[in-house]
Protein backbone atom coordinates (compact mmCIF):
# COMPACT_ATOMS: atom_id res chain seq x y z
CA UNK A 1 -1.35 -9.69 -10.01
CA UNK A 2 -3.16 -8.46 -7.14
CA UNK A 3 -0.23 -8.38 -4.63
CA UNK A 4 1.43 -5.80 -7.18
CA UNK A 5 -1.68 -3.67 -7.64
CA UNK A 6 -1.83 -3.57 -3.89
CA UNK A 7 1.68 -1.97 -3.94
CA UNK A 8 0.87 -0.06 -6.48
CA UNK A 9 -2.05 1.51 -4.57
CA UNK A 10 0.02 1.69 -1.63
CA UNK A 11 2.74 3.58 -3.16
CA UNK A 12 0.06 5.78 -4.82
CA UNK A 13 -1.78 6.60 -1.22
CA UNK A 14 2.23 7.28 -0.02
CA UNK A 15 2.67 9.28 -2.63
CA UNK A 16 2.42 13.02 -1.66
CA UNK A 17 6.08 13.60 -2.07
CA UNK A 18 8.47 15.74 0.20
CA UNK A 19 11.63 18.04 0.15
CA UNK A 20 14.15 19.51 2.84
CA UNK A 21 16.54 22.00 4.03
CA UNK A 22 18.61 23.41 2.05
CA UNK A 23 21.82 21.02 2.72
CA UNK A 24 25.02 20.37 0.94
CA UNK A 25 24.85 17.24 -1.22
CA UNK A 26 27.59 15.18 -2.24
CA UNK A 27 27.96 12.08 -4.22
CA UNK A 28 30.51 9.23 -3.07
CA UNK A 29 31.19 5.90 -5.01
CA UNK A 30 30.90 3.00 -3.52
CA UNK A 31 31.67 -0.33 -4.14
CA UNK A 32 28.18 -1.92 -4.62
CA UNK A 33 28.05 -5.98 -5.74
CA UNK A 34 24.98 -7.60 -6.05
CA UNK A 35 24.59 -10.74 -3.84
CA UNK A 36 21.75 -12.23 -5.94
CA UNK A 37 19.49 -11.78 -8.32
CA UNK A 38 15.68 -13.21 -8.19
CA UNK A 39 14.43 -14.99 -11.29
CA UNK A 40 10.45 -14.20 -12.18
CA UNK A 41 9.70 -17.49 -12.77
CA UNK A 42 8.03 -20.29 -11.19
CA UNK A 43 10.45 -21.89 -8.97
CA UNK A 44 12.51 -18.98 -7.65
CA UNK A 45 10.89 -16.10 -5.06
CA UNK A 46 11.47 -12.82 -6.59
CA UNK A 47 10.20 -9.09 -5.98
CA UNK A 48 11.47 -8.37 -2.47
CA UNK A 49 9.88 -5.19 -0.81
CA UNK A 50 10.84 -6.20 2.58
CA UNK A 51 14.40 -5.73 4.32
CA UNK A 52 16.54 -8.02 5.37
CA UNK A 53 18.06 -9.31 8.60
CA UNK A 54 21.23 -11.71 9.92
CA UNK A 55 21.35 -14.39 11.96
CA UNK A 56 24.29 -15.34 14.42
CA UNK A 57 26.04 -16.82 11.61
CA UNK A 58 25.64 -14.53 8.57
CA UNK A 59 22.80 -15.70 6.77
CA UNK A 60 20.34 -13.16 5.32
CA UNK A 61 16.95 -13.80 5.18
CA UNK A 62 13.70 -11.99 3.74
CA UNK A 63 10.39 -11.64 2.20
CA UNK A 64 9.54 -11.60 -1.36
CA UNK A 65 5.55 -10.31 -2.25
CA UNK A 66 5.81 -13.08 -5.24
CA UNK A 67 6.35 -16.51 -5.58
CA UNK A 68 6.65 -20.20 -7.38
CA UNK A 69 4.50 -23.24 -7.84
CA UNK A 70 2.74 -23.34 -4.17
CA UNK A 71 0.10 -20.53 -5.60
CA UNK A 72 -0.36 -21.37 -8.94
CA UNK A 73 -2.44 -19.98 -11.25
CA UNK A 74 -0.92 -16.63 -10.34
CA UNK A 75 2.25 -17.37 -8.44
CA UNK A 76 1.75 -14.15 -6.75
CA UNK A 77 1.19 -15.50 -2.41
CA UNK A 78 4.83 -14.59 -1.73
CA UNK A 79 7.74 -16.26 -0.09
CA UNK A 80 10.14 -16.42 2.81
CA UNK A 81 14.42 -16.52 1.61
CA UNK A 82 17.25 -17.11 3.32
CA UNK A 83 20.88 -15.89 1.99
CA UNK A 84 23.95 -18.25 3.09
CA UNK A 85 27.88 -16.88 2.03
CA UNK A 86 29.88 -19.35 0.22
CA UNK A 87 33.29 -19.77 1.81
CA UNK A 88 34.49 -19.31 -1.75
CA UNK A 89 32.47 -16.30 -2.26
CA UNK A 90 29.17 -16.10 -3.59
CA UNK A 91 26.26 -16.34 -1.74
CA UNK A 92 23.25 -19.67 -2.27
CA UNK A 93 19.55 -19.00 -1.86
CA UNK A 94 16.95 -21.48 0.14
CA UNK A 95 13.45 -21.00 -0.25
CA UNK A 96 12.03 -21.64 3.08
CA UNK A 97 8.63 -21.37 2.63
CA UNK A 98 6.13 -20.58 -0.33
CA UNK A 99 2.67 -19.13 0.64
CA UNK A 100 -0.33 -20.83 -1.12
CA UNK A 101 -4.02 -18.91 -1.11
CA UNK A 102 -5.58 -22.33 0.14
CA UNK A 103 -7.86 -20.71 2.66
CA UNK A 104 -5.45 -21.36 5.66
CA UNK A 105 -2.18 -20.35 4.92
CA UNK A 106 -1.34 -16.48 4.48
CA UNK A 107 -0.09 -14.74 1.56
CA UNK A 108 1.13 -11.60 0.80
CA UNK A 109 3.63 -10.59 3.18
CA UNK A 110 4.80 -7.07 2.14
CA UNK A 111 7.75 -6.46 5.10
CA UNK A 112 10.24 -8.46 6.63
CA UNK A 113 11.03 -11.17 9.48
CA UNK A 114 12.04 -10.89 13.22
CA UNK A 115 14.26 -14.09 14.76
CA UNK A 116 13.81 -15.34 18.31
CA UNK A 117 16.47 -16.66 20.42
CA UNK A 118 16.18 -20.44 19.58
CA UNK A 119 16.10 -19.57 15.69
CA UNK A 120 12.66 -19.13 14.78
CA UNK A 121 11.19 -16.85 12.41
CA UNK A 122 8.19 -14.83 12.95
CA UNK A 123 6.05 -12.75 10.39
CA UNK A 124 2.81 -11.75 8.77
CA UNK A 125 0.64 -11.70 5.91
CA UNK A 126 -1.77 -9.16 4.42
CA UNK A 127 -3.63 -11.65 3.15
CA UNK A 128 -5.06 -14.92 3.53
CA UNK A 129 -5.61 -17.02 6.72
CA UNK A 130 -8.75 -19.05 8.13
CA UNK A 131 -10.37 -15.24 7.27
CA UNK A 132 -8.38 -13.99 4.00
CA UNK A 133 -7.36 -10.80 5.68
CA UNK A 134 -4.01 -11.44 6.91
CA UNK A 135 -1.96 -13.74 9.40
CA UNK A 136 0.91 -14.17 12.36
CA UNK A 137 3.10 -16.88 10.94
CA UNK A 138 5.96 -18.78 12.42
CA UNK A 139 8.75 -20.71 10.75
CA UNK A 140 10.70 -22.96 12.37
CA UNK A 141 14.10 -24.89 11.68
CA UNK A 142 13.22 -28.22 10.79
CA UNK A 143 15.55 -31.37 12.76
CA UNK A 144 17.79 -32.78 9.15
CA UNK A 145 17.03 -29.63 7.55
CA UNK A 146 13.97 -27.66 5.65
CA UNK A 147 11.79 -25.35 8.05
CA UNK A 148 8.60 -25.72 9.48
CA UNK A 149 5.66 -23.03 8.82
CA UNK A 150 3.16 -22.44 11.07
CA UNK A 151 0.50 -19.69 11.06
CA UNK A 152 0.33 -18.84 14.67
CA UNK A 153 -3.00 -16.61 14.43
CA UNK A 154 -5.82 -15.32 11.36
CA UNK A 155 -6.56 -12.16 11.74
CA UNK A 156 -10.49 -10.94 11.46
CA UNK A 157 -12.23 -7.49 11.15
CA UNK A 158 -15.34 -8.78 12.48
CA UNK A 159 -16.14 -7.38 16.55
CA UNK A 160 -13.42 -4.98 16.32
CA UNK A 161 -10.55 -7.12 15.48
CA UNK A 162 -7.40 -6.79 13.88
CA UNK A 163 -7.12 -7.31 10.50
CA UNK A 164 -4.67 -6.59 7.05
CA UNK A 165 -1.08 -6.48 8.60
CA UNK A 166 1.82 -4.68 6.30
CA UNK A 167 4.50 -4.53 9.10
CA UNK A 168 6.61 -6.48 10.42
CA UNK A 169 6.40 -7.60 13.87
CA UNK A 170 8.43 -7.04 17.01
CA UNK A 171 9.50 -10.03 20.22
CA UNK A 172 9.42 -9.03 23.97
CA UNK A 173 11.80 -10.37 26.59
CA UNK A 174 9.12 -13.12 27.45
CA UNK A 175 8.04 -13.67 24.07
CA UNK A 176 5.13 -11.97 23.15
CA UNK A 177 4.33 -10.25 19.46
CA UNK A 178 3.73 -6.80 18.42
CA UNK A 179 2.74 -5.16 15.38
CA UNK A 180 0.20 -3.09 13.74
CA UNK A 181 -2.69 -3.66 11.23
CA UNK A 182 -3.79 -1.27 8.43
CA UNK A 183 -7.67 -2.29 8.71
CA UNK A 184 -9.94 -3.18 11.47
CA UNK A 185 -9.91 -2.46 15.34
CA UNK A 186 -12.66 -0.66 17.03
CA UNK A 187 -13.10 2.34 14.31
CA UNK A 188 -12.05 0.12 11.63
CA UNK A 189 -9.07 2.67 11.37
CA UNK A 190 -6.23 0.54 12.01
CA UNK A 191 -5.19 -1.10 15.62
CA UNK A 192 -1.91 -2.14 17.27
CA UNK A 193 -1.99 -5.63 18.44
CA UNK A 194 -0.32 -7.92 21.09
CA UNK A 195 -0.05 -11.98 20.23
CA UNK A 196 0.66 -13.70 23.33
CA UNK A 197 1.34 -17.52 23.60
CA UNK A 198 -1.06 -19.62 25.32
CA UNK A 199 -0.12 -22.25 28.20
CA UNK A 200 -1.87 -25.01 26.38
CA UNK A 201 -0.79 -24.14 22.59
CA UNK A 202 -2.05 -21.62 20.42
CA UNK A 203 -1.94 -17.60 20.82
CA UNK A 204 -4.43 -14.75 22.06
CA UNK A 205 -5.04 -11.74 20.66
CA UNK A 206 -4.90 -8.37 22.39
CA UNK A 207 -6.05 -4.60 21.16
CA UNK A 208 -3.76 -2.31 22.44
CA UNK A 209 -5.23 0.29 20.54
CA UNK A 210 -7.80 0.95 18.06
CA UNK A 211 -7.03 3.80 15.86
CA UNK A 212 -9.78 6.65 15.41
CA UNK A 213 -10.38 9.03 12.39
CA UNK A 214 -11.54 11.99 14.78
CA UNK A 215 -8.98 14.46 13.73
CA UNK A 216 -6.16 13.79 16.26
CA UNK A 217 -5.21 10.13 16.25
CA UNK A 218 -3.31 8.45 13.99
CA UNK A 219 -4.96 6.12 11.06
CA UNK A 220 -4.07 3.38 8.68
CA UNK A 221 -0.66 2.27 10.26
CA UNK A 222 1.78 0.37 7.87
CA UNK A 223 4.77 0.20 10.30
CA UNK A 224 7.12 -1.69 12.70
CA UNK A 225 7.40 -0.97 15.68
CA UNK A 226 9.98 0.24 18.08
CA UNK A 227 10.43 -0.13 21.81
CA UNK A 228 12.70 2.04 24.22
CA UNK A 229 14.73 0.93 27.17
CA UNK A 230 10.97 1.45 29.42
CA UNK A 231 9.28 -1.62 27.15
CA UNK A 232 7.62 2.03 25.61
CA UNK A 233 5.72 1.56 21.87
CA UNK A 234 6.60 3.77 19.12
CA UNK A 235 5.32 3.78 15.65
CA UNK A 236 4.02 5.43 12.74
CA UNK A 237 0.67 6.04 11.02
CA UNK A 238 -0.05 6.94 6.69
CA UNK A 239 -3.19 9.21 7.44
CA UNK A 240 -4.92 11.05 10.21
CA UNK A 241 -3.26 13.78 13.22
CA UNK A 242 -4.34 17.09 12.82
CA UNK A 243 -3.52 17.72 9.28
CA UNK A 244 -4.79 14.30 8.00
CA UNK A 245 -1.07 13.48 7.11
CA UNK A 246 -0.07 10.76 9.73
CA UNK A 247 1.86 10.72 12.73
CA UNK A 248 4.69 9.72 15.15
CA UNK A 249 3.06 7.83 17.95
CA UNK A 250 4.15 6.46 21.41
CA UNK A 251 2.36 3.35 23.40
CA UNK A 252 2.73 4.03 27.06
CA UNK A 253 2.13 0.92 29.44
CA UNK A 254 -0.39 2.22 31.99
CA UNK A 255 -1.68 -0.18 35.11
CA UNK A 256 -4.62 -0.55 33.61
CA UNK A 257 -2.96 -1.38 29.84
CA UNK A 258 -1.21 0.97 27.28
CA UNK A 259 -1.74 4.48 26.78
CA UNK A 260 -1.51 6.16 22.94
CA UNK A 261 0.20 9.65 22.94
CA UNK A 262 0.24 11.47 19.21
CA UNK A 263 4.36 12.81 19.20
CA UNK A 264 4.13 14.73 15.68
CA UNK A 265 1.08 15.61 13.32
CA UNK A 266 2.90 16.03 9.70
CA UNK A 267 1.78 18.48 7.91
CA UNK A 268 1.76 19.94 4.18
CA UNK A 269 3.23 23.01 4.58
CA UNK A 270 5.57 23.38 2.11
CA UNK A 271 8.55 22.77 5.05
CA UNK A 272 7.43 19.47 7.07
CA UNK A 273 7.41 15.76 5.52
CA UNK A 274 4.27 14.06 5.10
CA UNK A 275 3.04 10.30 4.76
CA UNK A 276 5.54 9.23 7.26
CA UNK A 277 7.44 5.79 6.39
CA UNK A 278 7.40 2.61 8.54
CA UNK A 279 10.06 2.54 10.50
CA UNK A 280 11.91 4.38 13.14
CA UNK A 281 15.08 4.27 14.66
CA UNK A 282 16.98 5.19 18.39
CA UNK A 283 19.63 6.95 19.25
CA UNK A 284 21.77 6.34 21.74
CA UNK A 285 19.98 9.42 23.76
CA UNK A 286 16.57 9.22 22.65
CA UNK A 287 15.72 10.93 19.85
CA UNK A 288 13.58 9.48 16.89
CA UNK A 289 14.49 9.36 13.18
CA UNK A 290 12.46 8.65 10.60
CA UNK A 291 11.71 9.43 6.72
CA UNK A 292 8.29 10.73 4.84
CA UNK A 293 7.48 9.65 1.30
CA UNK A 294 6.44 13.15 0.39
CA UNK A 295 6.22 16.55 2.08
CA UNK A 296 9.26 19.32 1.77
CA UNK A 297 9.80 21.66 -0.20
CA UNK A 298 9.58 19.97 -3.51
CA UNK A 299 7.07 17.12 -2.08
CA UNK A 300 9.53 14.52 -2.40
CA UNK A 301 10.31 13.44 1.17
CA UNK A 302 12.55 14.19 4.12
CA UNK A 303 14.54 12.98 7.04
CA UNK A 304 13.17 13.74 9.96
CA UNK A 305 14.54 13.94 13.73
CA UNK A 306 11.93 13.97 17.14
CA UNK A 307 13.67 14.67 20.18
CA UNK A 308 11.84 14.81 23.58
CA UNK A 309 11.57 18.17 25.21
CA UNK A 310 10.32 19.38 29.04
CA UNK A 311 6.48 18.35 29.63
CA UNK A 312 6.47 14.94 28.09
CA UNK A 313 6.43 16.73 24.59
CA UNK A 314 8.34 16.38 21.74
CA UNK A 315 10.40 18.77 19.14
CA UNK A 316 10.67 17.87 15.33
CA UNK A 317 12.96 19.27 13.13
CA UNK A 318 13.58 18.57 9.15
CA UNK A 319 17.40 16.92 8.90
CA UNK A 320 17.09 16.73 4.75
CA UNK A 321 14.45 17.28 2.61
CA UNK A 322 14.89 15.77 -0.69
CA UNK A 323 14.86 17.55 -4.08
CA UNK A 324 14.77 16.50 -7.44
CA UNK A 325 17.51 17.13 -9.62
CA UNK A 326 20.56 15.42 -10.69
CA UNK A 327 22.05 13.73 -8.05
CA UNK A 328 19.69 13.68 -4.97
CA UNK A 329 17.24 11.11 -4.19
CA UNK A 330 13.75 11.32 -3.56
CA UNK A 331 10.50 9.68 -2.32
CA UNK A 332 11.92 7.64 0.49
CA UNK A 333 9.66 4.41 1.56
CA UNK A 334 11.97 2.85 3.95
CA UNK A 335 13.31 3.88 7.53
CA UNK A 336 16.53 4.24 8.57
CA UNK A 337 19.62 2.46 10.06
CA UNK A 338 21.64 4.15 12.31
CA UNK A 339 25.24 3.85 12.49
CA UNK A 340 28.47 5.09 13.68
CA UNK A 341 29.46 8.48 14.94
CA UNK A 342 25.30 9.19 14.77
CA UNK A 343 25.61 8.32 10.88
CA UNK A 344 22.16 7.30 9.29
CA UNK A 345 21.48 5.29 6.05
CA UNK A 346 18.55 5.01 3.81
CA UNK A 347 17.42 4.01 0.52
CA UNK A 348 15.19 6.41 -1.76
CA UNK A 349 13.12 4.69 -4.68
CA UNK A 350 13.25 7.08 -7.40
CA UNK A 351 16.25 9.64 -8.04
CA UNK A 352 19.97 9.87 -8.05
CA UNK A 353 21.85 9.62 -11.47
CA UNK A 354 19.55 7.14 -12.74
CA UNK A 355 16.49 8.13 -11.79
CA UNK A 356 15.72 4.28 -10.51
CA UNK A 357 17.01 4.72 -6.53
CA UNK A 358 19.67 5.72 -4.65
CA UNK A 359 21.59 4.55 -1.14
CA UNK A 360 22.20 8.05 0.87
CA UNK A 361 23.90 8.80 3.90
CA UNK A 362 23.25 11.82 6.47
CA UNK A 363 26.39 12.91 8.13
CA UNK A 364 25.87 15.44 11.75
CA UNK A 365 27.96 18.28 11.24
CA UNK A 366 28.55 21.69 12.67
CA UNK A 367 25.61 24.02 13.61
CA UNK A 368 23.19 21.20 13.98
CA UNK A 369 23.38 20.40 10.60
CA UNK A 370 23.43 17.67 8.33
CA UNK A 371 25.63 16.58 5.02
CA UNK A 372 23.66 14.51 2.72
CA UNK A 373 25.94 11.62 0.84
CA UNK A 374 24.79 9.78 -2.30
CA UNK A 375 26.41 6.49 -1.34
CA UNK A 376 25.16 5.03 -4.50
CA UNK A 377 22.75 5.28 -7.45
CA UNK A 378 21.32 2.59 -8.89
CA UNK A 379 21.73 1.97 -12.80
CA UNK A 380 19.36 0.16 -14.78
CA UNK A 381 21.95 -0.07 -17.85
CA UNK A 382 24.13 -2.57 -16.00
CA UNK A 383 23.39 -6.28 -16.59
CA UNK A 384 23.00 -7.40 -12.90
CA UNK A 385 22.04 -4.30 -11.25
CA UNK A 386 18.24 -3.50 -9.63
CA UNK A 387 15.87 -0.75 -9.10
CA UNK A 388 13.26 1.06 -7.22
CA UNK A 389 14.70 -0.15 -3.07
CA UNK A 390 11.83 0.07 -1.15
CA UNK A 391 13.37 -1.55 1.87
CA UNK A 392 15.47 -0.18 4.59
CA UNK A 393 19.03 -1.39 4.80
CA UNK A 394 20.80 -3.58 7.65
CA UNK A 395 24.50 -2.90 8.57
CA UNK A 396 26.83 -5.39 9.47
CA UNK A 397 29.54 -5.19 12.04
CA UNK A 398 32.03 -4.22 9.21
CA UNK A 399 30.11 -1.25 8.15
CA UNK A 400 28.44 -2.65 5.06
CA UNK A 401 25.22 -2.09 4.13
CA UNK A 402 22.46 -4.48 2.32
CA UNK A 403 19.32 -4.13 1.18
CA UNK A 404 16.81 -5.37 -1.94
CA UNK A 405 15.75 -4.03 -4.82
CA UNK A 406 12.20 -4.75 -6.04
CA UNK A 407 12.63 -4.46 -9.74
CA UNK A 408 15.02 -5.86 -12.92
CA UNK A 409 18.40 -6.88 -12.30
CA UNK A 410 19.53 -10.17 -14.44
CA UNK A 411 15.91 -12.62 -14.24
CA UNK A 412 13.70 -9.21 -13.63
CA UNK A 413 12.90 -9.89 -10.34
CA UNK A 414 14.77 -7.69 -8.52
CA UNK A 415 18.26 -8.55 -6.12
CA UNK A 416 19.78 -8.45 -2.77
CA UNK A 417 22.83 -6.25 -2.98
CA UNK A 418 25.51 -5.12 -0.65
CA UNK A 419 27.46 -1.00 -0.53
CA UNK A 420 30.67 -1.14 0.92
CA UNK A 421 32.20 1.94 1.86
């Protein structure tokens, strides 16, 4: 059980809670069907924290923080999914890979997968490896079917390395890896990393930064992250800034390296969000979205939007902040997904109708404002349907959204649904 008393730690540390301005909520049904449901036994993967993404043909795949007989006693090293539609309907789930605790494979991979070009998958681990504190792992389609895992590198704390990954990671044009690490680097605060793949086999670490608990930077980063059209970094950290309440951050190449700028200091101030999530999002001018766990006016998380202003700095403002009550959402732990007409989509974990989760939208409207939709609220008295989402959602090119929930549905081990509008 230690994978789910490290989430439940984690969700704990997120856990400061948040609220927002005082917008107009409305609640929408939608047509939600759930694609599958995860069994919590031995042979199936099943409590998905991660989100999901598509290949060029439709298939989903994803992470799940538990798994079957590869890790017994506990069955809890994780596993890697993937989701293929049925031309009848229905959709048929592969396990491509079960992580085992056998001192060289990771386990424990608490967020999704990124896909290269040729069709390989690439994630990590917060656990496990040659060092037990985490791993870069690779799986690739196998020639007659089945894939391939490789772990590419094992992280270390020791010298001021990485170590203790929760995000996912992020490709370059040439093929290098990003991501971030909770533990480790220089102050043993947290570090963002580069992978890069090595002429002769094998891959080479690189701190790009080492995150320091000195009152302005950033620490203990759990999430992806982002580049801009410059080959720019942007992330997120839990802790640190200037109110000890994390941060937006940006990772400026330099010709000597990279460059780490602090964008936003949350604060708890009653109006801002705090404990920012892990992921951000783009639009198609440059602004930065993003959610907090807690913070607002009722300390149960916001939507947030950073826009760059004149002098290299940047302007936040507070697009929702969530509220408990009947029909809103609250305590966010997944970014966004941005879609048309500047429309952005999240999940909340607790809230709505139900009190188990919701699927919102946030609608621009006049004045700078912004309409909150419950899309959908989760309901725990249905036979098939999950609870508690704690992954951001993927769009298709139809406008449907999909996402996981961690908990229950029909085996207990939470589902992969779809919300069509």
């Amino acid at each position: 059980m230690r994978n789910q008393k490290f989430l439940a730690g984690l969700t704990a540390v997120l856990a400061i809670f948040i609220a927002t301005l005082c917008m107009e909520t409305r609640a929408v049904a939608q047509q939600e069907s759930v694609l599958y449901n995860f069994s919590a036994y031995l042979t199936d993967a099943y409590f998905p924290y991660s989100g999901l993404i598509f290949d060029a043909a439709g298939n989903l795949y994803g992470t799940t923080t538990n798994s079957g007989a590869s890790c017994a006693p506990s069955y809890n090293c994780g596993a890697v999914f993937e989701l293929l539609p049925q031309s009848g309907g229905g959709w048929t789930e592969i396990i491509l890979h079960s992580f085992n605790n056998n001192g060289t494979d990771g386990y424990a991979p608490f967020q999704g997968l990124v896909l290269d070009a040729a069709g390989n998958l690439y994630g990590t681990t917060y656990r496990g490896g040659a060092h037990g504190v985490g791993t870069v792992f690779e799986l690739t389609p196998a020639t007659g079917g089945g894939w391939t895992e490789k772990v590419l590198y094992s992280f270390s704390c020791k010298n001021g390395g990485a170590c203790n990954p929760v995000a996912s990671l992020i490709l370059d044009g040439v093929g290098n890896l990003y991501g971030t690490t909770q533990g480790g680097g220089a102050y043993y605060a947290g570090s963002v990393f580069e992978l890069m793949p090595q002429a002769g086999g094998g891959w080479a670490e690189k701190i790009l930064h080492s995150f320091n608990n000195n009152g302005k930077d950033g620490v203990g980063p759990q999430g992806n992250l982002l580049f801009d059209a410059s080959g720019n970094l942007y992330g997120t950290t839990l802790g640190g800034g200037a109110y000890n309440y994390g941060t937006v951050l940006e990772m400026r190449r330099t010709p000597g390296g990279w460059a780490e700028t602090v964008l936003h200091s949350f604060q708890s101030n009653g109006s801002d969000g705090n404990r920012p999530n892990p992921s951000l999002v783009f639009d198609a001018v440059g602004n930065l979205y993003g959610t907090t766990f807690s913070g607002g006016v009722a300390d149960d998380g916001t939507v947030f939007k950073l826009s760059p202003a004149s002098g290299g700095r940047w302007t936040e403002k507070v697009l929702h902040r969530f509220i408990q009550n009947a029909t809103d959402g609250r305590l966010p732990a997944a970014g966004l997904v941005l879609g048309a007409s500047g429309k952005l989509y999240g999940t909340t974990t607790v809230g709505g109708t139900y009190r188990v989760g919701t699927v919102f939208e946030l609608l621009p409207s006049t004045g700078g404002n912004w309409t909150e939709t419950i899309l959908y609220s989760f309901n725990p008295s249905t036979v098939t349907d999950g609870i508690y989402p704690y992954s951001a959602l993927v769009l298709d090119a139809a406008g449907n959204l999909y996402g996981t929930t961690s908990s229950v549905g029909t085996y207990g081990g939470g589902n992969v649904f779809d919300v069509t509008p």
